[in-house]
N, C-alpha and C. Protein backbone atom coordinates (compact mmCIF):
# COMPACT_ATOMS: atom_id res chain seq x y z
N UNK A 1 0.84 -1.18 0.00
CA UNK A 1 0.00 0.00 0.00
C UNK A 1 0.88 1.24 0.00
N UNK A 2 0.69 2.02 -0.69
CA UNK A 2 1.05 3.38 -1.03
C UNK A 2 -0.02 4.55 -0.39
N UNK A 3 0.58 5.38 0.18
CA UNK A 3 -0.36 6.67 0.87
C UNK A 3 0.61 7.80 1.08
N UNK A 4 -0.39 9.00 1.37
CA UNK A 4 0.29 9.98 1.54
C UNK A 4 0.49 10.29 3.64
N UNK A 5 1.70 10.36 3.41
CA UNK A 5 2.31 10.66 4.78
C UNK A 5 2.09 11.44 5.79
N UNK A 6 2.05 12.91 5.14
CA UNK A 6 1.49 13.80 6.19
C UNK A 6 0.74 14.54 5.37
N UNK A 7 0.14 15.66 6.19
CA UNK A 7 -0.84 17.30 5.36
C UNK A 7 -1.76 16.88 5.17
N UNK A 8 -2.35 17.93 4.94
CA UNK A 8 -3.64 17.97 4.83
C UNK A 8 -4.40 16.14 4.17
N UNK A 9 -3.63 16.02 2.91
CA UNK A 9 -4.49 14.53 2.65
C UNK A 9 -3.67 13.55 3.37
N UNK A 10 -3.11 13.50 4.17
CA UNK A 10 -2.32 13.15 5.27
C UNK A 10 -3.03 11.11 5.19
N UNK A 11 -2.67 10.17 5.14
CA UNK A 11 -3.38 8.60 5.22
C UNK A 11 -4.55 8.01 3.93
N UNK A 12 -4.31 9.45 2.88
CA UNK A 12 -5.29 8.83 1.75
C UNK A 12 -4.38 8.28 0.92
N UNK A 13 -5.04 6.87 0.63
CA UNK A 13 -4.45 5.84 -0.21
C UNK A 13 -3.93 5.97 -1.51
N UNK A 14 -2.72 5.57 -1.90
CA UNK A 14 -2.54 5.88 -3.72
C UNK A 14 -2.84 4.64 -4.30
N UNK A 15 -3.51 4.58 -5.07
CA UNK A 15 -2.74 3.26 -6.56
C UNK A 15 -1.28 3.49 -6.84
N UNK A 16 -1.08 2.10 -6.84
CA UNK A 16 0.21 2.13 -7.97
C UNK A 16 0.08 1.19 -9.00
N UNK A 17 0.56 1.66 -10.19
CA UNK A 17 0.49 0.69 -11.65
C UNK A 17 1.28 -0.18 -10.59
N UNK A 18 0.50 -1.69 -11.88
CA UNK A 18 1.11 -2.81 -11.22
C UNK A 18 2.41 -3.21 -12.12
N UNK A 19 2.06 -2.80 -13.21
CA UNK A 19 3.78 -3.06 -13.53
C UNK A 19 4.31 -1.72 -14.66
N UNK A 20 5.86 -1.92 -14.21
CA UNK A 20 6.48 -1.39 -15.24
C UNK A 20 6.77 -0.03 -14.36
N UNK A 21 6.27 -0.03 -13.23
CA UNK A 21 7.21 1.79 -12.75
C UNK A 21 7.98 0.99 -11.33
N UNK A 22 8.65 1.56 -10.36
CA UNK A 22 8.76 1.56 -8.94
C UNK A 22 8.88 2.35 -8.09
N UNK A 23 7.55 1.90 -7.76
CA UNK A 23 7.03 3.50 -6.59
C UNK A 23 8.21 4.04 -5.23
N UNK A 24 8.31 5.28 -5.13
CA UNK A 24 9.16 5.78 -4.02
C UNK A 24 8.61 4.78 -2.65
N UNK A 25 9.75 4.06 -1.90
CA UNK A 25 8.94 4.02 -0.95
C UNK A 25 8.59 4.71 0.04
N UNK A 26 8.30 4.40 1.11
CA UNK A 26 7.51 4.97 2.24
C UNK A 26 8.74 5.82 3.07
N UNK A 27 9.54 4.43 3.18
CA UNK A 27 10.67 5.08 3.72
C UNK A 27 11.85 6.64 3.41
N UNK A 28 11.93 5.88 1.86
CA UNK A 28 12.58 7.52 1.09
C UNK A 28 11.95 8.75 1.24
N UNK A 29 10.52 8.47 0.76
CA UNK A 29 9.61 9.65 1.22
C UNK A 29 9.53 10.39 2.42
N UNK A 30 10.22 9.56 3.28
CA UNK A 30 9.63 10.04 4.55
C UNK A 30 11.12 10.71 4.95
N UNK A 31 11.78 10.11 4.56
CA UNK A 31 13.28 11.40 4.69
C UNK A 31 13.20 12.08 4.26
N UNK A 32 12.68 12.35 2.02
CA UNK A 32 12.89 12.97 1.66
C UNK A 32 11.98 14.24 2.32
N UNK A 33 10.54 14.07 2.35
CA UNK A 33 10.05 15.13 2.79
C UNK A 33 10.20 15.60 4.40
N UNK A 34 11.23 14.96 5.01
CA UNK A 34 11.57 15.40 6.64
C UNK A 34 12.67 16.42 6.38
N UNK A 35 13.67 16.24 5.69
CA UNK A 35 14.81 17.69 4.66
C UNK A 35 14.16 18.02 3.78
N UNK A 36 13.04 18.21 3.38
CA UNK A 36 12.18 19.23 2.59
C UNK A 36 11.71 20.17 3.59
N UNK A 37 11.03 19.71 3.89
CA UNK A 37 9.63 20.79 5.25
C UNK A 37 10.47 21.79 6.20
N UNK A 38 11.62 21.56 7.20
CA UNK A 38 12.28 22.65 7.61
C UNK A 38 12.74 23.90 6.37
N UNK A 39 13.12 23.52 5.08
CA UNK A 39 13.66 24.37 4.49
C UNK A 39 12.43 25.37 3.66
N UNK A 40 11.18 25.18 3.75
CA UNK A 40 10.00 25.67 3.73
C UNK A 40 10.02 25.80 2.10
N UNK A 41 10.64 24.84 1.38
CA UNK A 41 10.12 24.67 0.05
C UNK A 41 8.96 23.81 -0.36
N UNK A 42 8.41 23.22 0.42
CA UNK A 42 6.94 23.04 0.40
C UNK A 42 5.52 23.76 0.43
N UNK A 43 6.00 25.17 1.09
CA UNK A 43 5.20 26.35 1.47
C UNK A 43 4.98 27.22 0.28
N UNK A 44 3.42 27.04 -0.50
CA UNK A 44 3.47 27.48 -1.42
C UNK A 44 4.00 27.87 -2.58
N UNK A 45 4.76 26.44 -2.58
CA UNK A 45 5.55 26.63 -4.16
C UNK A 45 4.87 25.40 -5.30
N UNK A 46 5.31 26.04 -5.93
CA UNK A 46 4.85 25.24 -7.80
C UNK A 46 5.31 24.13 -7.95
N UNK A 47 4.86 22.97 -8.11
CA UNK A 47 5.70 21.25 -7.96
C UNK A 47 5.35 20.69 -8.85
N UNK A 48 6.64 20.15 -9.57
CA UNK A 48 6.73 19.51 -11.20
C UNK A 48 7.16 18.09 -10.98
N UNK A 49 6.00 17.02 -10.59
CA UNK A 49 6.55 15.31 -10.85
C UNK A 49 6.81 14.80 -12.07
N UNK A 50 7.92 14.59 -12.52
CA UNK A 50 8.36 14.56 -13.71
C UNK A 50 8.63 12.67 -13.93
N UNK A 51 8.11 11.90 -14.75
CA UNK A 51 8.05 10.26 -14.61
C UNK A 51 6.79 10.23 -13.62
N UNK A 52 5.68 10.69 -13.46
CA UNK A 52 5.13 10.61 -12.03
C UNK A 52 4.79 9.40 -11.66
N UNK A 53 4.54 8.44 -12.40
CA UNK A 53 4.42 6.81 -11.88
C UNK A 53 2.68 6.75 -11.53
N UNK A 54 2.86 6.77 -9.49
CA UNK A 54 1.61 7.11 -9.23
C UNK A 54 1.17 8.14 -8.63
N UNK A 55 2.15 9.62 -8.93
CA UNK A 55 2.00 10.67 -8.56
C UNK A 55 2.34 10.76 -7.06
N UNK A 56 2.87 9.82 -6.36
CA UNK A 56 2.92 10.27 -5.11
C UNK A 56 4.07 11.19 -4.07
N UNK A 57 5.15 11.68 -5.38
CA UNK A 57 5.71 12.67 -4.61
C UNK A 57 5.13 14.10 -4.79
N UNK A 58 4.95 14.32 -6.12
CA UNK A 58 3.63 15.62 -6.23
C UNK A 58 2.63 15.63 -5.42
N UNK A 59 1.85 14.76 -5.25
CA UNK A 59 0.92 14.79 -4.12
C UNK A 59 1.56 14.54 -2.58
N UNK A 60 2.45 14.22 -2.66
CA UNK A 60 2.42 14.45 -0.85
C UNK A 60 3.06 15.82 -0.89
N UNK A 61 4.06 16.86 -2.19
CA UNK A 61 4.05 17.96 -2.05
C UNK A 61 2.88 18.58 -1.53
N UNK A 62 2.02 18.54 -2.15
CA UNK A 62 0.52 19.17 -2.63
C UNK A 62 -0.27 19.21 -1.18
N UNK A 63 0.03 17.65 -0.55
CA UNK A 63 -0.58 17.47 1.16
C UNK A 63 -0.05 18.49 1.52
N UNK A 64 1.45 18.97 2.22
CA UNK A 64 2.30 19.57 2.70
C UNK A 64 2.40 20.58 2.37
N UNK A 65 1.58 21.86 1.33
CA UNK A 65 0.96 22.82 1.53
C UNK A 65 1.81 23.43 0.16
N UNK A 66 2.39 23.12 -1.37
CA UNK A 66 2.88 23.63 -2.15
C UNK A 66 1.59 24.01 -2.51
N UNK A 67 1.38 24.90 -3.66
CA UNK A 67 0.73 25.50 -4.32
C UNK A 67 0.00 24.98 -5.55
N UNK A 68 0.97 24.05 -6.04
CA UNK A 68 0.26 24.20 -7.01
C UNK A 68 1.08 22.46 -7.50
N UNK A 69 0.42 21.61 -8.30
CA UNK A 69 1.66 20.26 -8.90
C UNK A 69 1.15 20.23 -10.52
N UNK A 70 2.61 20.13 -11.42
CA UNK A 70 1.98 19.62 -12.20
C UNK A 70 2.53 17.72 -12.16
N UNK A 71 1.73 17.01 -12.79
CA UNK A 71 2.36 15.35 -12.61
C UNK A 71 2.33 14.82 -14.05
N UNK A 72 3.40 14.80 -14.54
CA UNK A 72 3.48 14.10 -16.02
C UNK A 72 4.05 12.61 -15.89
N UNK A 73 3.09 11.61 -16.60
CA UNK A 73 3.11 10.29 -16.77
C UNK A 73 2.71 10.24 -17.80
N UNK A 74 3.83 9.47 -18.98
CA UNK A 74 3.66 9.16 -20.31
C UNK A 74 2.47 8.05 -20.29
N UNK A 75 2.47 6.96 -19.84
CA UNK A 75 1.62 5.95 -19.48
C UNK A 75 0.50 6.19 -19.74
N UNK A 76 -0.19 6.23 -20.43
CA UNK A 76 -1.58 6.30 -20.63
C UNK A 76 -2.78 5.60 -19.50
N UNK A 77 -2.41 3.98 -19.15
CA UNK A 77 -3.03 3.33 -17.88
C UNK A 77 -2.31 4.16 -16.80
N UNK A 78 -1.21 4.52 -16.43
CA UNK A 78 -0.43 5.23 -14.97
C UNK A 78 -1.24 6.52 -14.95
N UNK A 79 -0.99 7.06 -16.32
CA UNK A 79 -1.93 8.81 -16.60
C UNK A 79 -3.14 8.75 -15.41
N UNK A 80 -3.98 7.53 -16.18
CA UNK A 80 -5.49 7.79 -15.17
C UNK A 80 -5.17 7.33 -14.04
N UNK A 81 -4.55 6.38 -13.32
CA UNK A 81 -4.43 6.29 -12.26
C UNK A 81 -3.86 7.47 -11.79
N UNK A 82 -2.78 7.90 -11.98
CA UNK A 82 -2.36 9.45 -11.14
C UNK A 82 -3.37 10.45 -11.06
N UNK A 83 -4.41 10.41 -12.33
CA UNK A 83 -5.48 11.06 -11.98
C UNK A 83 -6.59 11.02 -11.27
N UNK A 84 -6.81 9.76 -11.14
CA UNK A 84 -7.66 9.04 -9.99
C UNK A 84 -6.81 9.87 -8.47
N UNK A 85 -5.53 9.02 -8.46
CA UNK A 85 -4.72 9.38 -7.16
C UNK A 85 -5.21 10.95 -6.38
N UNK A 86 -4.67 11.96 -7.59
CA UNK A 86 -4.72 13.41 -7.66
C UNK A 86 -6.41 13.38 -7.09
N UNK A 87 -7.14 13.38 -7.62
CA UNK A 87 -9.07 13.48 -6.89
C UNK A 87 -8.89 12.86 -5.79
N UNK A 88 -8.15 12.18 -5.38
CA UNK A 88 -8.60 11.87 -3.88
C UNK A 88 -7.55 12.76 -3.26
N UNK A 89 -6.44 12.80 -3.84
CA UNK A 89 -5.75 14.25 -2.28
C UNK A 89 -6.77 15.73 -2.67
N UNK A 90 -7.10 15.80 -3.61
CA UNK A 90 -7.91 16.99 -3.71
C UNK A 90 -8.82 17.12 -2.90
N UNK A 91 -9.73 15.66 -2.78
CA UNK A 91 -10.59 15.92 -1.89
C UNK A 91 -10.57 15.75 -0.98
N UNK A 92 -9.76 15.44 -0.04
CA UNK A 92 -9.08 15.69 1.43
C UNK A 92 -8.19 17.40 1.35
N UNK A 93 -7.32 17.49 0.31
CA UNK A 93 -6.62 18.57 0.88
C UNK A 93 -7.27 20.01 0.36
N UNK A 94 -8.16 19.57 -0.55
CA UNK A 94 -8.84 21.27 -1.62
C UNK A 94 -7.65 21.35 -2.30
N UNK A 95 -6.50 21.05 -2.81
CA UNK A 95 -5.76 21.37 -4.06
C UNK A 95 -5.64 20.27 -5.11
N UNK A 96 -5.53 21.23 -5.96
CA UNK A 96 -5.83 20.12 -7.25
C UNK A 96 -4.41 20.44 -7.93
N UNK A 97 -4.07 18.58 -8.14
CA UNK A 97 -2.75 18.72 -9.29
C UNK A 97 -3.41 18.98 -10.52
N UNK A 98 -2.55 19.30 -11.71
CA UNK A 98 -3.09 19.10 -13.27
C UNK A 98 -2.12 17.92 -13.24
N UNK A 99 -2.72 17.35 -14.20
CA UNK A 99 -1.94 15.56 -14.70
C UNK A 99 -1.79 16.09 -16.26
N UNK A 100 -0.72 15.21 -16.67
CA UNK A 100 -0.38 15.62 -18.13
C UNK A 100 0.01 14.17 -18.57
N UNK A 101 -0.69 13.61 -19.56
CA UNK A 101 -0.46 12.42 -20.27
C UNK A 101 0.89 12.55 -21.13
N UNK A 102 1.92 13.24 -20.58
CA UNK A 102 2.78 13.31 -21.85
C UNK A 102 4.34 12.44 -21.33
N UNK A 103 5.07 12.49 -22.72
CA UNK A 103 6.45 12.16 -22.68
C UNK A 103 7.22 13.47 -21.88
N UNK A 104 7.99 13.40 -21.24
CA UNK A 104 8.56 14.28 -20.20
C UNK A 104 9.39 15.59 -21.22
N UNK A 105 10.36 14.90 -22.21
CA UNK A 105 10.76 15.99 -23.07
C UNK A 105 9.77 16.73 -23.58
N UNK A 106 8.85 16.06 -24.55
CA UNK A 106 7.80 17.34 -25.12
C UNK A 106 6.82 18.15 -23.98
N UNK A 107 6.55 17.52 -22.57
CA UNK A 107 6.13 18.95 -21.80
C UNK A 107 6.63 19.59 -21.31
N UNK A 108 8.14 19.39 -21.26
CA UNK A 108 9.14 20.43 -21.22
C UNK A 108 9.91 21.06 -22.27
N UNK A 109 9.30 20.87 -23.46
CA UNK A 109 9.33 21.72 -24.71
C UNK A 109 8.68 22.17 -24.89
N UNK A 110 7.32 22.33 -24.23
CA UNK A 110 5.67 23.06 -24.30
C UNK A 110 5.74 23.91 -22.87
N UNK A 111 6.03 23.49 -22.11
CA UNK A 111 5.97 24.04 -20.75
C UNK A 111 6.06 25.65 -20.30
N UNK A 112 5.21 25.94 -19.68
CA UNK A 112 5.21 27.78 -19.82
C UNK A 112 5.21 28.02 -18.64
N UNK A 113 5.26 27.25 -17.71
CA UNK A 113 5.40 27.86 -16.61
C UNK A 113 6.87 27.49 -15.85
N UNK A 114 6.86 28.25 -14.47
CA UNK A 114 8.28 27.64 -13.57
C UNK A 114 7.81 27.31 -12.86
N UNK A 115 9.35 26.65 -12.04
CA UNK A 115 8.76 25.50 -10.80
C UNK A 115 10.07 26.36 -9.69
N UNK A 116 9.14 25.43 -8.58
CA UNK A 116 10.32 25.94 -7.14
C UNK A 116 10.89 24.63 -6.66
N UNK A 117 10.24 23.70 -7.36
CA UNK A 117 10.74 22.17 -6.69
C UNK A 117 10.01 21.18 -7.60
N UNK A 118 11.27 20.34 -8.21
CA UNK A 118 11.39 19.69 -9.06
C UNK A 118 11.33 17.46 -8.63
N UNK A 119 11.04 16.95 -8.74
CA UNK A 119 11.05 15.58 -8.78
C UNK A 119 11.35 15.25 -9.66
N UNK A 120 12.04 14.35 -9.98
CA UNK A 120 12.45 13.03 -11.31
C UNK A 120 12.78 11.95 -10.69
N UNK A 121 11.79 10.53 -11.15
CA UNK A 121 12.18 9.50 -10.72
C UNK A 121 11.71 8.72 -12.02
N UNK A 122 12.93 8.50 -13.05
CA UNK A 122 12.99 8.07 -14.09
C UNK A 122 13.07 6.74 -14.04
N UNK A 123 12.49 5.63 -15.18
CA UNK A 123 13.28 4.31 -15.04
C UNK A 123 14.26 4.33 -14.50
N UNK A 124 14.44 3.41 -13.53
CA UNK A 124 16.56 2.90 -13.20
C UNK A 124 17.32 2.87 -14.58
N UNK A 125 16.55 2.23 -15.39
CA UNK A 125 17.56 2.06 -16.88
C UNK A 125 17.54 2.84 -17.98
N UNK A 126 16.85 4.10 -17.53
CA UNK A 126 17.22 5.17 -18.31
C UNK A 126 18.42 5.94 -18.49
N UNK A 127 18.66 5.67 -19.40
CA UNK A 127 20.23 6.13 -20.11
C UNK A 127 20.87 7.42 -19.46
N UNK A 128 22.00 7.45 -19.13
CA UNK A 128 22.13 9.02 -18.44
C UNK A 128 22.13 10.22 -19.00
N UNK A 129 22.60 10.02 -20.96
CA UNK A 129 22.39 11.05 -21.96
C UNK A 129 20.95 11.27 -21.79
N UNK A 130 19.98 10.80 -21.73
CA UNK A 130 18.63 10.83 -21.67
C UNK A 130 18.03 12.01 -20.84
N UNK A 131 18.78 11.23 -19.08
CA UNK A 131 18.42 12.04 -17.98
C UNK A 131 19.13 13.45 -18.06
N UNK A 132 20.37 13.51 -18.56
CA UNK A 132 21.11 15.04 -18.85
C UNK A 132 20.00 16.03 -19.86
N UNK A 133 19.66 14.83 -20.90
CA UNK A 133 18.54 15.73 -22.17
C UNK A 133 17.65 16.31 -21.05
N UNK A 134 16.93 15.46 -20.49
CA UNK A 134 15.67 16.00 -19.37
C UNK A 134 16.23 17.36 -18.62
N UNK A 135 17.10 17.43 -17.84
CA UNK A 135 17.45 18.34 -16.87
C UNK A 135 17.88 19.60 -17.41
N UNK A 136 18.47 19.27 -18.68
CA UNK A 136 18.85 20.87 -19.74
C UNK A 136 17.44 21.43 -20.31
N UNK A 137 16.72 20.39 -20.69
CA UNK A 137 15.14 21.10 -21.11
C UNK A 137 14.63 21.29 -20.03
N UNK A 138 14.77 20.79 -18.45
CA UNK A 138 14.21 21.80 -17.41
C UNK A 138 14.56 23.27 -16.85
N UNK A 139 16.25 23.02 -17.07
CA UNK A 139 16.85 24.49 -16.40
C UNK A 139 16.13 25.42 -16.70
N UNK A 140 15.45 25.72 -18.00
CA UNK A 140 15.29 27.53 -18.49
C UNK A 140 13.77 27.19 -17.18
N UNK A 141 12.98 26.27 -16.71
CA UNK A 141 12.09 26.45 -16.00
C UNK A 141 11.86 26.64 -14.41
N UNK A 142 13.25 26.60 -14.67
CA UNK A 142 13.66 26.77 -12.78
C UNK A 142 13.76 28.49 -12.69
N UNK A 143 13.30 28.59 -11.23
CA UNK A 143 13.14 29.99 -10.72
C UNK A 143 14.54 29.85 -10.28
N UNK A 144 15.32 30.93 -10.06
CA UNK A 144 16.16 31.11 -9.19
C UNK A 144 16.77 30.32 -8.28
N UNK A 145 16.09 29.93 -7.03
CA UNK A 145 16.50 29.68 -6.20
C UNK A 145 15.39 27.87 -5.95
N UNK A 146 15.22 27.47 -7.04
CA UNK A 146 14.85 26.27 -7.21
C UNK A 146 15.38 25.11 -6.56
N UNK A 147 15.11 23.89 -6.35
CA UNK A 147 15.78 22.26 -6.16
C UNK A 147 15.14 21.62 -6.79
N UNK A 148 16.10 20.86 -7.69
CA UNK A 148 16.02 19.40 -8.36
C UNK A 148 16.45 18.46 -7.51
N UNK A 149 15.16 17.42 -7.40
CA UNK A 149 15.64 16.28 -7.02
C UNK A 149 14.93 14.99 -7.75
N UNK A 150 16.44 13.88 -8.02
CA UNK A 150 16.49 12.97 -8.92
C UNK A 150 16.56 11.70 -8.38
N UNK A 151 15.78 11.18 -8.41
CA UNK A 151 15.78 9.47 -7.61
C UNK A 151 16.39 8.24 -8.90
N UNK A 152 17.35 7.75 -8.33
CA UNK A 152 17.71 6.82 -8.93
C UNK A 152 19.07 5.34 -8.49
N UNK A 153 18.69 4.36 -9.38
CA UNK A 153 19.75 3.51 -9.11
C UNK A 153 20.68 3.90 -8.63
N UNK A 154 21.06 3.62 -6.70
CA UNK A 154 22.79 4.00 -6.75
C UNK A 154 23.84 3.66 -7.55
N UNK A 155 23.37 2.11 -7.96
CA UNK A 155 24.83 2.16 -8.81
C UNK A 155 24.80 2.90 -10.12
N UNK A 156 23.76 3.91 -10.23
CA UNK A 156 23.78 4.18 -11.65
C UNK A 156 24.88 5.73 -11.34
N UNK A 157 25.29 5.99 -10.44
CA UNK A 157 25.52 7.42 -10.47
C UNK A 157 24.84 8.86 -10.15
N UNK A 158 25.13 9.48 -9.90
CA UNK A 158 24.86 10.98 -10.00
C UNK A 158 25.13 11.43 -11.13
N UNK A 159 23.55 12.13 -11.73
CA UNK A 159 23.41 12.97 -13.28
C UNK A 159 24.72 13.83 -13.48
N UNK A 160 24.36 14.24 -14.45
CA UNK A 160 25.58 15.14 -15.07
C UNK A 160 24.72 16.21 -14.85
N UNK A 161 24.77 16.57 -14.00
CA UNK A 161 24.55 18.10 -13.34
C UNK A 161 24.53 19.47 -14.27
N UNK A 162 26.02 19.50 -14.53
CA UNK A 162 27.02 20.60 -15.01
C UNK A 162 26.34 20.72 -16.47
N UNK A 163 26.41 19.34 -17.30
CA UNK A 163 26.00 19.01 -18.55
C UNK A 163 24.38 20.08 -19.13
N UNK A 164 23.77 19.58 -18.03
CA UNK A 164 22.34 20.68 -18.07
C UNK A 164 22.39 22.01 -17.23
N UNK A 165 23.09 22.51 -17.02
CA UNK A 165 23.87 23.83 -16.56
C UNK A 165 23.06 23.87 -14.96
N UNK A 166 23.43 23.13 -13.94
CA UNK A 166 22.89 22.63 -13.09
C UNK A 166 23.87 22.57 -12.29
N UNK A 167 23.99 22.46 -10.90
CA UNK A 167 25.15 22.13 -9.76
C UNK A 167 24.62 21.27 -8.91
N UNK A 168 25.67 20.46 -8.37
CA UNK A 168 24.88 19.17 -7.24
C UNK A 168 24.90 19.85 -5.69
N UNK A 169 23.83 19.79 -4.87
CA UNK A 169 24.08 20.07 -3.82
C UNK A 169 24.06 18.76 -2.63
N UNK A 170 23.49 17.97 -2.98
CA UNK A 170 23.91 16.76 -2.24
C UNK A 170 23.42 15.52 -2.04
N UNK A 171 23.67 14.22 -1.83
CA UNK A 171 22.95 12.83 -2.31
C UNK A 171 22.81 12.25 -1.13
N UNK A 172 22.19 10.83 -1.06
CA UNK A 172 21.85 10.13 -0.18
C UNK A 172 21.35 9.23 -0.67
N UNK A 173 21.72 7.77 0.21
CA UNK A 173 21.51 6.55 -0.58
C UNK A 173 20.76 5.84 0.27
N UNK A 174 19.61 5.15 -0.19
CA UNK A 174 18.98 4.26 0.63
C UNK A 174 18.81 3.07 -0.28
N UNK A 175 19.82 2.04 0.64
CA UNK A 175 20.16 0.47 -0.12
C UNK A 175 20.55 0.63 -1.76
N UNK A 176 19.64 0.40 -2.45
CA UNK A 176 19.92 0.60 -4.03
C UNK A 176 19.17 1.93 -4.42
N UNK A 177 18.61 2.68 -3.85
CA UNK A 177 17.83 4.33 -4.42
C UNK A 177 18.78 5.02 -3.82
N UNK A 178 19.46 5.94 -4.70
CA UNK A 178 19.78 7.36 -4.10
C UNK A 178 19.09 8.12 -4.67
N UNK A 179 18.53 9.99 -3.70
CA UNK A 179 18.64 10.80 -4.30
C UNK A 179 19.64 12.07 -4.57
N UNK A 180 19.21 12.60 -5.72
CA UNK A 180 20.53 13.13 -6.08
C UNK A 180 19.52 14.73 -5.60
N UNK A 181 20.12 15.48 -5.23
CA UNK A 181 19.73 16.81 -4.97
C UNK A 181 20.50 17.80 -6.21
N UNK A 182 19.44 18.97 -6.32
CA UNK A 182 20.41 20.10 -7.31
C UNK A 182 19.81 21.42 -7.23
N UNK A 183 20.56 21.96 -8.40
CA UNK A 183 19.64 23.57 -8.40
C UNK A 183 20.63 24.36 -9.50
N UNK A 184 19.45 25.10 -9.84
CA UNK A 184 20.75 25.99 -11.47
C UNK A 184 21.64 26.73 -10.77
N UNK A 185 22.34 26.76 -11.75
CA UNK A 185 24.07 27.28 -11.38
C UNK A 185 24.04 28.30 -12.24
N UNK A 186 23.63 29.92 -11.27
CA UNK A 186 23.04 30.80 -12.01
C UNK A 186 23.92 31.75 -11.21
């Protein structure tokens, strides 16, 4: 079972596709958003789940009082489930994500708005030229004083940062997931 942790939709249940993604677990989540929440980038900022799977790091943003999520899942079956997901934190928390059925490059070749806090939790076996393509078509959408954060295979490495004009600010590994932390290098 998958749920959201704390805030407002605080114990409402997610779906997760049954195959073909792997959901954050409970545990990562629960670090990641314990070094989120003191640094008050949860507090009304703009949140971009990028791979969203079953949307559940956008939405436990969204619990925890950001402003606004968008959640892109190429998946057409994952799409509606994240959209399913999204109506039920809405209707516990009153905020609504937008869901976007798309491939991650073209809604960040369409994309008109900025973000204050970024997610990517790509296949493990997504190529790292791939994940560098992703993070250079995100930079021009980062505000200022933004964070990227990138979940992935430890043994796969830490992104090429620099490559998408990006700087690392710092990682953490749990068993085989690390995340990689960042922010433009502006």
């Amino acid at each position: 079972m998958t749920r959201i942790i704390a805030g407002a939709a605080g114990g409402v249940r997610l779906e997760v596709p049954g195959t073909g993604t792997r959901p954050t677990s409970e545990r990562v989540r629960e670090s990641l958003f314990g070094a989120l929440e003191p640094t008050g980038m949860l507090d009304g900022t703009a949140v971009l789940d990028l791979y969203a799977g079953s949307g559940a790091l956008g939405l436990e943003a969204l619990s925890r009082g950001a402003a606004s999520a968008d959640l892109v899942e190429r998946a057409p079956k994952s799409a509606a489930l994240v959209r399913r997901n999204a109506a039920r934190v809405a209707k516990a928390s009153g905020r609504e994500a937008r869901v976007h059925a798309s491939a991650v490059q073209p809604f960040l070749r369409g994309a008109g708005a900025r973000y204050d806090l970024v997610f990517l939790d790509p296949p493990y076996d997504l190529p790292g030229d791939a994940l560098t393509a992703d993070l250079a078509l995100l930079a021009p959408l980062l505000v200022d004083d933004a964070l990227v954060i990138v979940e992935r295979a430890a043994r796969s490495g830490a992104p090429d940062w620099a490559a998408a004009g990006l700087r690392p600010l710092r990682e953490k590994a749990f068993g085989d997931t690390a995340l990689h932390w960042g922010e433009p290098d502006r």
